[in-house]
Protein backbone atom coordinates (compact mmCIF):
# COMPACT_ATOMS: atom_id res chain seq x y z
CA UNK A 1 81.71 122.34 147.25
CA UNK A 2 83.33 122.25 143.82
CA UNK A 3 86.36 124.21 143.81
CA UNK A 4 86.80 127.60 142.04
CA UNK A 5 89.52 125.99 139.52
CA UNK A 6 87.92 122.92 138.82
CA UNK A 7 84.39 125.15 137.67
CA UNK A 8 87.41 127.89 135.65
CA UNK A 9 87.93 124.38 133.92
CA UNK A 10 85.04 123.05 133.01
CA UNK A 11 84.21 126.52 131.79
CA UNK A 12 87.17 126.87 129.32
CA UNK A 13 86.22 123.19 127.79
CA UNK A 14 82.79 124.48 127.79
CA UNK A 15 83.90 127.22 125.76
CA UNK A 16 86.41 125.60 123.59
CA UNK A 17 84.00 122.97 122.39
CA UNK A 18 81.48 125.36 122.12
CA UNK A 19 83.55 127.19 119.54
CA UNK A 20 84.71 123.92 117.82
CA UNK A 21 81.44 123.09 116.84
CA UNK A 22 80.71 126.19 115.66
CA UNK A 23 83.86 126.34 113.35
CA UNK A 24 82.63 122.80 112.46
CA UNK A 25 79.54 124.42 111.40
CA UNK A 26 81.10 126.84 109.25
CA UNK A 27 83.08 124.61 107.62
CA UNK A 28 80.71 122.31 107.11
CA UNK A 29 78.78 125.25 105.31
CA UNK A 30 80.95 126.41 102.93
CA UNK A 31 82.33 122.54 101.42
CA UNK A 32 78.28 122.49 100.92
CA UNK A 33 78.37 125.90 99.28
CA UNK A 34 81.16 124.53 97.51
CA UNK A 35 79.78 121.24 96.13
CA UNK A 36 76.33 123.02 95.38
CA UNK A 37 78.75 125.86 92.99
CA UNK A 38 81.00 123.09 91.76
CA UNK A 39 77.79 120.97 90.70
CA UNK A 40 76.03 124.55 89.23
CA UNK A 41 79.20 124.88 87.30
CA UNK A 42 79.03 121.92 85.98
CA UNK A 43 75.52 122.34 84.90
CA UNK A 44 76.75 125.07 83.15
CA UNK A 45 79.45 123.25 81.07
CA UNK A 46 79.14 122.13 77.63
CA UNK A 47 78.07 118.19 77.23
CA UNK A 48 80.98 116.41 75.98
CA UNK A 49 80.10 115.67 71.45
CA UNK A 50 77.81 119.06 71.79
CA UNK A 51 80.49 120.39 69.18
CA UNK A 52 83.61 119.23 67.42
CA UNK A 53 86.23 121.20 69.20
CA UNK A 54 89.52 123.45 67.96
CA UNK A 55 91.84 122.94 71.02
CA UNK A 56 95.00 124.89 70.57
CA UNK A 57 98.26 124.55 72.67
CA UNK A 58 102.04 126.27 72.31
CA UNK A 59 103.15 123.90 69.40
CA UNK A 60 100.18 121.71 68.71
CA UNK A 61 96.28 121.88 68.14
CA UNK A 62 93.55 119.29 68.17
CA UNK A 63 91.27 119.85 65.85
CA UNK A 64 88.65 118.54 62.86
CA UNK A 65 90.49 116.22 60.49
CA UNK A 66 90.42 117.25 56.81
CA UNK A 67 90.74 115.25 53.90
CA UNK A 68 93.95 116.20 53.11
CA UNK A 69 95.09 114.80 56.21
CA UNK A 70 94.31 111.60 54.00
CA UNK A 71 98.24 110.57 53.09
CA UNK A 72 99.43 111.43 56.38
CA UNK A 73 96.74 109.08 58.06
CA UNK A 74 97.28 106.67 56.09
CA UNK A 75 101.24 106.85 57.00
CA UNK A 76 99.82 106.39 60.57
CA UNK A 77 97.67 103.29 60.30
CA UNK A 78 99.80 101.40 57.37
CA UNK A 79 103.25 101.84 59.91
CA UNK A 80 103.47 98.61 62.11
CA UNK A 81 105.66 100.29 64.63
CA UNK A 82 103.10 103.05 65.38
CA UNK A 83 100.73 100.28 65.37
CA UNK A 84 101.88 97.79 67.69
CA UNK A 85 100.51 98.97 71.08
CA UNK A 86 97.07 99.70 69.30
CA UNK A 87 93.97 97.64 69.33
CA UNK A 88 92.65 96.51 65.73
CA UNK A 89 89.31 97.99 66.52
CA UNK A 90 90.28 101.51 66.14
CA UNK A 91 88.09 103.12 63.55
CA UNK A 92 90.35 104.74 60.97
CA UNK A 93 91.57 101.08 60.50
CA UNK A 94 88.52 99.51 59.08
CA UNK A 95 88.50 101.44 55.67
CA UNK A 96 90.84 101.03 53.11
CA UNK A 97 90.31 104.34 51.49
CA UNK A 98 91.74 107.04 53.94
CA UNK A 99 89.59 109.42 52.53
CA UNK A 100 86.00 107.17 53.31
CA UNK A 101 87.32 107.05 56.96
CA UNK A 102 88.01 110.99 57.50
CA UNK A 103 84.42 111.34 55.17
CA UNK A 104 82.74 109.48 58.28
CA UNK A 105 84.52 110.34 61.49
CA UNK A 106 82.14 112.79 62.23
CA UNK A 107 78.60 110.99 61.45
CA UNK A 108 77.43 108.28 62.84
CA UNK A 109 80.70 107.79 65.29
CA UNK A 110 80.20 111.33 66.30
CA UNK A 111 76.33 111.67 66.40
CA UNK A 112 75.62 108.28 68.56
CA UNK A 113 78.57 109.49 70.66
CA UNK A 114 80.31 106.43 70.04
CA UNK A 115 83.57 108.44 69.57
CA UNK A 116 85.14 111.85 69.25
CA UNK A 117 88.68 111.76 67.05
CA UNK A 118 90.74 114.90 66.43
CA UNK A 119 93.91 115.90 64.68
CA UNK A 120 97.27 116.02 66.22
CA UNK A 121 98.55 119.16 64.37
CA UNK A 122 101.60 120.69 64.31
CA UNK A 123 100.91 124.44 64.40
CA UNK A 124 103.85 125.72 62.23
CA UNK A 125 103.48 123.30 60.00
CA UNK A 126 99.51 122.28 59.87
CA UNK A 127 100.89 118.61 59.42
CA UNK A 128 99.28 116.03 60.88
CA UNK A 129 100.62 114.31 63.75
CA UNK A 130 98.57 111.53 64.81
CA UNK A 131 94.93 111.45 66.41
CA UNK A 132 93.34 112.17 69.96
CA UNK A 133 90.65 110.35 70.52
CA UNK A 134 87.92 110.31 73.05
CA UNK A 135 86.11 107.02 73.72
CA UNK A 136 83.41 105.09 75.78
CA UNK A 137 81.33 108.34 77.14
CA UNK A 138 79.35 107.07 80.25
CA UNK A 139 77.03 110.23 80.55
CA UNK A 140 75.38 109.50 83.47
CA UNK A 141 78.75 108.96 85.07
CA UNK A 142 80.38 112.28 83.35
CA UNK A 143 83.00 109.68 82.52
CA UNK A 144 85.35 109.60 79.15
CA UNK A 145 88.55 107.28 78.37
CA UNK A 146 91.25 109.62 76.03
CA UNK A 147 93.64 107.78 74.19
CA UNK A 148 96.13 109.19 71.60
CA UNK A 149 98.88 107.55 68.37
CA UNK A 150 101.30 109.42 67.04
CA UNK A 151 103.30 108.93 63.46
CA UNK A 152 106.28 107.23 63.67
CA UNK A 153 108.16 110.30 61.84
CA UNK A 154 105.97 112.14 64.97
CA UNK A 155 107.78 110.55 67.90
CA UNK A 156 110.14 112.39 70.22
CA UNK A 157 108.78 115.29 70.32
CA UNK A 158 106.52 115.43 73.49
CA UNK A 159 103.37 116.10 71.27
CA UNK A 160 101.29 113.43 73.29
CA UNK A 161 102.20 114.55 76.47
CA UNK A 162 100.99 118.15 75.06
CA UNK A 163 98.23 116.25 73.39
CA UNK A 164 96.93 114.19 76.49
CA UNK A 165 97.41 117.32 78.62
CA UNK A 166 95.33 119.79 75.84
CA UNK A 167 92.35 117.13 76.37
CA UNK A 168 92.74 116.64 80.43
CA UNK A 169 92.16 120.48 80.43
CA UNK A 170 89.66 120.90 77.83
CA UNK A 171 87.17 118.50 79.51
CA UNK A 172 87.62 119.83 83.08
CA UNK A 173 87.69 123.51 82.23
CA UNK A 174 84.78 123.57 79.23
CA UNK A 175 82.70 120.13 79.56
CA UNK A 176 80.90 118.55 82.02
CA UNK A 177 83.06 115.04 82.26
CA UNK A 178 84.19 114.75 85.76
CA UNK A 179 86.18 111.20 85.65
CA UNK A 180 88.80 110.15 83.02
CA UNK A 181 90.07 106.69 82.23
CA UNK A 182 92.91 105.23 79.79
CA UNK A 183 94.81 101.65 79.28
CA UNK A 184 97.91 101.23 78.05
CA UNK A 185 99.55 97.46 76.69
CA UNK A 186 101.89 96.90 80.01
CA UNK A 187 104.80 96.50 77.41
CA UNK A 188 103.66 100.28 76.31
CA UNK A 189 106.18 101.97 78.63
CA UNK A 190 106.38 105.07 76.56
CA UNK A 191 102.42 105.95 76.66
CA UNK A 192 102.70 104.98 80.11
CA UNK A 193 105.18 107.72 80.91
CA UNK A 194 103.34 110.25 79.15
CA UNK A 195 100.21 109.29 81.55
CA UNK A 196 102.59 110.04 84.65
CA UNK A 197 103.86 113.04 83.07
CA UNK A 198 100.55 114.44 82.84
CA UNK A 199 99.40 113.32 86.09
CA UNK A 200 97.20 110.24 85.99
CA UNK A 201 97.40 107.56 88.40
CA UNK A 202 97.90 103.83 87.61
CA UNK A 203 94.88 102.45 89.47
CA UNK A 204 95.42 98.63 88.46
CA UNK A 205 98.12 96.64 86.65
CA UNK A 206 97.92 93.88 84.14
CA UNK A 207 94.16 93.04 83.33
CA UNK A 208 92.87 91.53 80.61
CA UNK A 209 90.81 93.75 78.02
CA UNK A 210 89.61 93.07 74.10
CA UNK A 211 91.81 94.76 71.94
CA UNK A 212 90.60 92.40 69.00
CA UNK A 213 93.38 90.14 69.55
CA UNK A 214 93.00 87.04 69.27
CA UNK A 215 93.98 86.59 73.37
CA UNK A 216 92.57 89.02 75.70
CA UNK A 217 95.43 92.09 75.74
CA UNK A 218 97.00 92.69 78.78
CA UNK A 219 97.01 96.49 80.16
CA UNK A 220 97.61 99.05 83.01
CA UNK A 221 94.40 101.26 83.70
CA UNK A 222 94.84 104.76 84.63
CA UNK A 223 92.76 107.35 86.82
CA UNK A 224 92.95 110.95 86.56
């Protein structure tokens, strides 16, 4: 005969795994019913070079660049300091004219979603800062790489931690892009901070990439 306590305790495990599983049930139900909202939600959000955004923050705003931003871009790509930690490639570099390149940032660049570069501004000012720029959309992924450069007159003021920040948010909260990339030149210590500042993680160290250097350029990625 099985005594009295012994059945009392196979009763209570009874019970208690009994009412894990059900609690495993119930959370297993509602991380599906959260998964099936969060991908509904992003269903809902805007694709990523649907629009050329206004993004506005407390002292800066990203927005279309104008041609009278022409003098103060060209200030930006003529300066070899602000230059240094860039790749050659970048598009504003490959005109002379300023004015040709802010005439075609937003056609073919734009419309084969090659690339989507906005204004730094200063708000009380309207001056231009430097650029944000969005780069190497893989759609199927929801994947984007930001990358900013700021004027050398620019520097010191924490506008591209407010700029990198202003685009984290805008894709999360209004597009669809789940996964964002950059790379920063390992001797680039400053952009590097900024990334850490704003919360991405350094997810490998010195690998070779094509900047258009002659030698492959070696650079930190980063995962946010």
């Amino acid at each position: 005969m099985v005594p009295a306590s012994l059945n009392k305790t196979h009763s209570a495990i009874r019970q208690h795994v009994f009412a894990s599983y059900e609690e495993a049930k119930q959370t297993d139900g509602l991380l599906e019913e959260r998964i099936v909202e969060h991908l509904h939600a992003a269903d809902e959000r805007k694709k990523l070079f649907s629009e050329i955004p206004r993004i506005e923050g407390e002292r800066i705003v990203l927005d279309r660049v104008i041609d009278t931003d022409a003098d103060a871009l060209r200030d930006l790509i003529d300066n070899p300091f602000a230059q240094r930690y860039l790749p050659t490639y970048l598009f504003e570099k490959q005109f002379n004219d300023a004015h040709e390149a802010i005439r075609l940032l937003y056609g073919d660049l734009f419309e084969n979603k090659e690339s989507l570069i906005l204004a730094i501004r200063v708000n009380e000012t309207g001056e231009l800062a430097g650029l944000a720029e969005f780069y190497g959309l893989r759609d199927r992924l929801h994947k984007i790489s930001v990358g900013s450069r700021l004027r050398e007159c620019q520097w010191g003021h924490g506008f591209a931690t407010e700029a990198t920040r202003l685009m984290v948010d805008y894709l999360y909260d209004e597009t669809d892009i789940e996964i964002i990339t950059a790379s920063t030149m390992i001797e680039n210590k400053a952009s590097a901070h900024v990334l850490e500042k704003v919360g991405f993680i350094r997810t490998a160290r010195s690998v070779e990439e094509d900047w258009g250097f002659p030698e492959p350029t070696i650079v930190d990625k980063w995962f946010y």
